[in-house]
N, C-alpha and C. Protein backbone atom coordinates (compact mmCIF):
# COMPACT_ATOMS: atom_id res chain seq x y z
N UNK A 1 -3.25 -50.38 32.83
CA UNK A 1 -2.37 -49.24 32.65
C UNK A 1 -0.93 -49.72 32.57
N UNK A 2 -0.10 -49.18 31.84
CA UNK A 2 1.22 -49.77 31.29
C UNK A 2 2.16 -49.05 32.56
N UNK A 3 1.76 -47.91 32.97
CA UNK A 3 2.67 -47.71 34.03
C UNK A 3 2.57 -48.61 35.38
N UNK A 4 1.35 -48.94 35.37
CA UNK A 4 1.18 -50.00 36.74
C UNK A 4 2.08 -51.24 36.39
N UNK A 5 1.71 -51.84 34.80
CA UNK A 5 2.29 -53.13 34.97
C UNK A 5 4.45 -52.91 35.20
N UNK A 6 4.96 -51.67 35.18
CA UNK A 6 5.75 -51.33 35.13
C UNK A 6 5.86 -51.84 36.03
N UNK A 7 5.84 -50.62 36.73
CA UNK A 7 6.01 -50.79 38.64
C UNK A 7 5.65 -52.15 39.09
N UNK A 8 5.01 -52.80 38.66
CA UNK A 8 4.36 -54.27 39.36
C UNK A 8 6.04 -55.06 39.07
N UNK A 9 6.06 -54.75 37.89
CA UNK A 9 7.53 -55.66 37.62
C UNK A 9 8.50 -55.34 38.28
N UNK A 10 9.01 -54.14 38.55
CA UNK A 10 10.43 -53.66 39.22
C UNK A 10 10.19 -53.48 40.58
N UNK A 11 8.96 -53.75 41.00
CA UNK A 11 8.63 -54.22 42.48
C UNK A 11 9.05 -55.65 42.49
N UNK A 12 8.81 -56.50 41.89
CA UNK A 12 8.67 -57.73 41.75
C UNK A 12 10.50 -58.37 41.51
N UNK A 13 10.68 -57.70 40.78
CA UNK A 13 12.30 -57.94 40.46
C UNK A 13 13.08 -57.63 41.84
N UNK A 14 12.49 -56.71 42.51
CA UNK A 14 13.64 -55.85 43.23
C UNK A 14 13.73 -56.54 44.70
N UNK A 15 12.18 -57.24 44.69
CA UNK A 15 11.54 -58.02 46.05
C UNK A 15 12.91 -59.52 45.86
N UNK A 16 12.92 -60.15 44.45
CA UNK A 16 13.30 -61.36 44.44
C UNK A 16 15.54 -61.04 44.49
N UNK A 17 15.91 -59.62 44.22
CA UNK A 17 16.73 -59.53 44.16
C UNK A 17 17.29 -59.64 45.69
N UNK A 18 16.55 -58.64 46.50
CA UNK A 18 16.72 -58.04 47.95
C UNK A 18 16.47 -59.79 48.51
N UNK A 19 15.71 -60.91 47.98
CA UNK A 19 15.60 -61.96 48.63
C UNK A 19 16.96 -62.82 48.61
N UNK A 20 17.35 -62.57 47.38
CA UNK A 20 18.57 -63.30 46.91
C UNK A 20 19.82 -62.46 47.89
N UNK A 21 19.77 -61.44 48.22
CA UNK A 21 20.85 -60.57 48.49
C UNK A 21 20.92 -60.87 50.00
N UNK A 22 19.58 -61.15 50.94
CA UNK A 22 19.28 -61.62 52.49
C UNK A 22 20.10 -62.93 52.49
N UNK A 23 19.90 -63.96 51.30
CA UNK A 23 20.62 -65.40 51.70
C UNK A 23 21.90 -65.06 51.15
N UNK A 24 22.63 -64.28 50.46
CA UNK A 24 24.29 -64.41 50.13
C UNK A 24 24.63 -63.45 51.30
N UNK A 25 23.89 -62.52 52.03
CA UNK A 25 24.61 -61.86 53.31
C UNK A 25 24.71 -62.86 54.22
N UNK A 26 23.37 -63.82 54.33
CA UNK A 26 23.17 -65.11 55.37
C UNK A 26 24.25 -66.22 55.18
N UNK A 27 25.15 -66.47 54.23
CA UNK A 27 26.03 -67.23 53.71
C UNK A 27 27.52 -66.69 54.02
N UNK A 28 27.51 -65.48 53.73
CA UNK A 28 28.87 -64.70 53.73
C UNK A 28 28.81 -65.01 55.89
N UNK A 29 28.00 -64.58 56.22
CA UNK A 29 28.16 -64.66 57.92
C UNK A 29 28.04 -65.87 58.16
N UNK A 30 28.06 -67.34 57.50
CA UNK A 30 28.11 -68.35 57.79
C UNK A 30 26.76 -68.89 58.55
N UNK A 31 26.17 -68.38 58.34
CA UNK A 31 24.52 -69.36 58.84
C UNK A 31 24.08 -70.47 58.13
N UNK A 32 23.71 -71.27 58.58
CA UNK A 32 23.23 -72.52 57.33
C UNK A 32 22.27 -72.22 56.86
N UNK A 33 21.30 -72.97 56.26
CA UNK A 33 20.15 -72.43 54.93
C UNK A 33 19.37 -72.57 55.92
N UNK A 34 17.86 -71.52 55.96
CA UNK A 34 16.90 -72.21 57.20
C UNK A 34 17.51 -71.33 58.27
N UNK A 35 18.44 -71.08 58.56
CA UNK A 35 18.85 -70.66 60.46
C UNK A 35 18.16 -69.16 60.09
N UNK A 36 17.57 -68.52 61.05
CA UNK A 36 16.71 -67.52 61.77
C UNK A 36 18.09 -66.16 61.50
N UNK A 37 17.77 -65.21 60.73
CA UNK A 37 18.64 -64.00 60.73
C UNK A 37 17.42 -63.06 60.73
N UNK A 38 16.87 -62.43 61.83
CA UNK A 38 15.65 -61.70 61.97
C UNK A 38 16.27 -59.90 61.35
N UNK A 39 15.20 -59.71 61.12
CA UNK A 39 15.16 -58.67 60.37
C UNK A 39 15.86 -58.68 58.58
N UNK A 40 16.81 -59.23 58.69
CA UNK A 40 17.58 -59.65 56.98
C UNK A 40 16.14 -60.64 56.65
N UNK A 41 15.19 -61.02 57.05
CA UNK A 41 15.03 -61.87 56.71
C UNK A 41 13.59 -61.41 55.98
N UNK A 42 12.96 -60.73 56.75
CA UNK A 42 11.76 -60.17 56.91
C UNK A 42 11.64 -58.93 55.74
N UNK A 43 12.85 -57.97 55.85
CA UNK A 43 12.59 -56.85 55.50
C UNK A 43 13.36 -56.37 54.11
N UNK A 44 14.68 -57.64 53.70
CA UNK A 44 15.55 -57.50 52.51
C UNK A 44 14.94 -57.32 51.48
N UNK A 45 14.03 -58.30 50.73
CA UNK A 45 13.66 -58.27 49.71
C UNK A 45 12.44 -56.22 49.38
N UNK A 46 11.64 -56.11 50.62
CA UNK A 46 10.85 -54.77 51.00
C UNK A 46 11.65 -53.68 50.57
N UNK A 47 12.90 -53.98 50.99
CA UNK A 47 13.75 -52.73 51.56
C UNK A 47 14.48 -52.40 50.21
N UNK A 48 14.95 -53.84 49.23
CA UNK A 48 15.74 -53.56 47.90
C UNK A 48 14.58 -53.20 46.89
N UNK A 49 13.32 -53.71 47.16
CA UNK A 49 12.08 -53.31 45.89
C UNK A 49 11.84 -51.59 45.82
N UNK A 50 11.57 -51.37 47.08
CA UNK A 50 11.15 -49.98 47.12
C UNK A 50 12.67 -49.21 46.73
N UNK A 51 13.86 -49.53 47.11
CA UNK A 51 14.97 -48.68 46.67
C UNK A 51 15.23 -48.83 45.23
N UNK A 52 14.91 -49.83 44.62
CA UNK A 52 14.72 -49.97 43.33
C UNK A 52 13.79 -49.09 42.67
N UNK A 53 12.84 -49.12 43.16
CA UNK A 53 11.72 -48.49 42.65
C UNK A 53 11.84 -46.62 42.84
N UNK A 54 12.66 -46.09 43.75
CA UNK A 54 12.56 -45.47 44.29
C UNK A 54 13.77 -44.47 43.16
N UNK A 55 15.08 -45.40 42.75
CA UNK A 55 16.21 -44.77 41.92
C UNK A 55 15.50 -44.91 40.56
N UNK A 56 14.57 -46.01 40.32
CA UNK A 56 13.62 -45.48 38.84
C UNK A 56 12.66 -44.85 38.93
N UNK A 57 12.20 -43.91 39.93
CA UNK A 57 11.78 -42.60 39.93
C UNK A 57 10.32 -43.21 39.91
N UNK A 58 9.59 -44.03 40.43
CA UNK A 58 8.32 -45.18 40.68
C UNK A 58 8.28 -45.40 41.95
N UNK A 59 8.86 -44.84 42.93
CA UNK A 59 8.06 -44.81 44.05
C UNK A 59 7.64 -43.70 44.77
N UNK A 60 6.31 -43.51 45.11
CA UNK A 60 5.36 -42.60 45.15
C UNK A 60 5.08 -42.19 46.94
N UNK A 61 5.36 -43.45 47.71
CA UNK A 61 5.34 -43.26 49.11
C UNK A 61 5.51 -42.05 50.04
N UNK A 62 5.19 -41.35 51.01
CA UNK A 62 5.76 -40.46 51.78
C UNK A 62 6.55 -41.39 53.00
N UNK A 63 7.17 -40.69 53.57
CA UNK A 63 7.97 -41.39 55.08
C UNK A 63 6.87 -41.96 55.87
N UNK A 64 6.00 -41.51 56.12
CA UNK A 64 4.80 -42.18 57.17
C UNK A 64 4.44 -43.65 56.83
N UNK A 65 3.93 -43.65 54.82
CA UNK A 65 3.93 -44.61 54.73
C UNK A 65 4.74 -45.81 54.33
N UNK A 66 5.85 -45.55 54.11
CA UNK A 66 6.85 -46.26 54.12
C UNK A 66 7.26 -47.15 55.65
N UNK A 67 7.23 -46.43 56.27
CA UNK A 67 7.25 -46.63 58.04
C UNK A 67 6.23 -47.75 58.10
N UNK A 68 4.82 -47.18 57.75
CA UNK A 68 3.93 -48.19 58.20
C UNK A 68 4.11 -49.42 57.30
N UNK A 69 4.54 -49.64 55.76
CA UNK A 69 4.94 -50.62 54.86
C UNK A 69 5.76 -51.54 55.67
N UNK A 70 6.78 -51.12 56.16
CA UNK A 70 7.53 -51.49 57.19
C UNK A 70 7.11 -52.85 58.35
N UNK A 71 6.53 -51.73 58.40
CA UNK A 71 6.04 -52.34 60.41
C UNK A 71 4.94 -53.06 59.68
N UNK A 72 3.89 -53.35 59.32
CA UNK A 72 2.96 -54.27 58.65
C UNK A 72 4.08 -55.44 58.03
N UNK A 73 4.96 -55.27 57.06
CA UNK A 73 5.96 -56.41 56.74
C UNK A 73 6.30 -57.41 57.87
N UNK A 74 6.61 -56.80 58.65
CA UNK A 74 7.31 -57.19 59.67
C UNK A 74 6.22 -58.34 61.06
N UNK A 75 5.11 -57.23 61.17
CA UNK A 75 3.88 -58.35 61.98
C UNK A 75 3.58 -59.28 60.60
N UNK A 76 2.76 -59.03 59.16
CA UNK A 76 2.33 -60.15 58.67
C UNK A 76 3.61 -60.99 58.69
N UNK A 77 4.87 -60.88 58.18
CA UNK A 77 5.61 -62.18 57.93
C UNK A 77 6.15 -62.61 59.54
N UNK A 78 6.25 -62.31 60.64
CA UNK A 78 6.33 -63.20 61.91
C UNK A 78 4.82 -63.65 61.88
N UNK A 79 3.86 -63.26 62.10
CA UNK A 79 2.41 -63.77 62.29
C UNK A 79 2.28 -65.04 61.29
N UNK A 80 1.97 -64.94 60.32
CA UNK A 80 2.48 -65.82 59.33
C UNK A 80 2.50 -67.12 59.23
N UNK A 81 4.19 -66.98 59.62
CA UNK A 81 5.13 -67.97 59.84
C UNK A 81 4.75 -68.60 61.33
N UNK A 82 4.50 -68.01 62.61
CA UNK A 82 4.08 -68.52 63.45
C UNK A 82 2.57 -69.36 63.03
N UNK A 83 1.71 -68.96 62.78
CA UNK A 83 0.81 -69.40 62.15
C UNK A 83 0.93 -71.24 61.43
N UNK A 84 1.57 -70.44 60.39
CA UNK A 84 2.32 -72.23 59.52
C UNK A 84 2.36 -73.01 60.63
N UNK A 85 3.38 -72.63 61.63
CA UNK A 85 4.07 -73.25 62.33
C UNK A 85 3.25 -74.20 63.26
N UNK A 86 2.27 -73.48 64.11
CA UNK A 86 1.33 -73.59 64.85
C UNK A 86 0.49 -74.68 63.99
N UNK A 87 -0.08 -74.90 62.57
CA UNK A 87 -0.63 -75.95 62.03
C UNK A 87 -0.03 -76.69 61.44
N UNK A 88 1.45 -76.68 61.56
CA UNK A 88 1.97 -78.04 61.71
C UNK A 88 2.87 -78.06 59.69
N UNK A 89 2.58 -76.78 59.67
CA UNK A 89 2.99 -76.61 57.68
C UNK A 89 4.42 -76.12 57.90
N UNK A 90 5.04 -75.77 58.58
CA UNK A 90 6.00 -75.47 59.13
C UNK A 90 7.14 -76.25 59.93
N UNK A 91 8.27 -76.17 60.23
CA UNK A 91 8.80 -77.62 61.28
C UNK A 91 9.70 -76.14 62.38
N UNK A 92 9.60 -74.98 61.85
CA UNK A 92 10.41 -74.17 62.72
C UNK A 92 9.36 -73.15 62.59
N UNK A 93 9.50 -72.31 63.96
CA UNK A 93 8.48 -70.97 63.54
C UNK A 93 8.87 -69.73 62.90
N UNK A 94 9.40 -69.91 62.35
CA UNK A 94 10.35 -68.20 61.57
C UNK A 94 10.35 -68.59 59.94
């Protein structure tokens, strides 16, 4: 379906923009590359896809599930990363 591959893209764009936008906020506050800014870190790229998606009239979510999009983001990417970390694919846990 041409509307899915839509949305797949301006999810996809909006994920790598919001990623780019977490490390120039992480830069502007002077953190080095790598240092731990919790929550910018986890939730930027989530937070700019769906608002993207959301001003091109492509996102479909109610508040509940947005909330839960959220909070799932947030355990898989700490779990994750602890994870890596824990088998040794990792050298920091975040």
């Amino acid at each position: 379906n041409y509307t899915l591959l839509v949305r797949g893209f301006v999810l996809s764009i909006g994920a790598l923009i919001g990623d780019c936008l977490g490390a120039f906020i992480k830069r502007r506050l002077g953190l080095p590359p790598g240092s731990p800014a919790p929550l910018l870190d986890q939730l930027s790229f989530l937070m700019i896809a769906m608002a993207l998606a959301y001003v091109l009239h492509m996102y479909t979510l109610d508040i509940y599930q947005t909330i839960f999009l959220i909070v799932l983001t947030l355990v898989l990417h700490i779990t994750t990363n602890v994870i890596a970390y824990l088998l040794k694919l990792k050298s920091v846990p975040w």
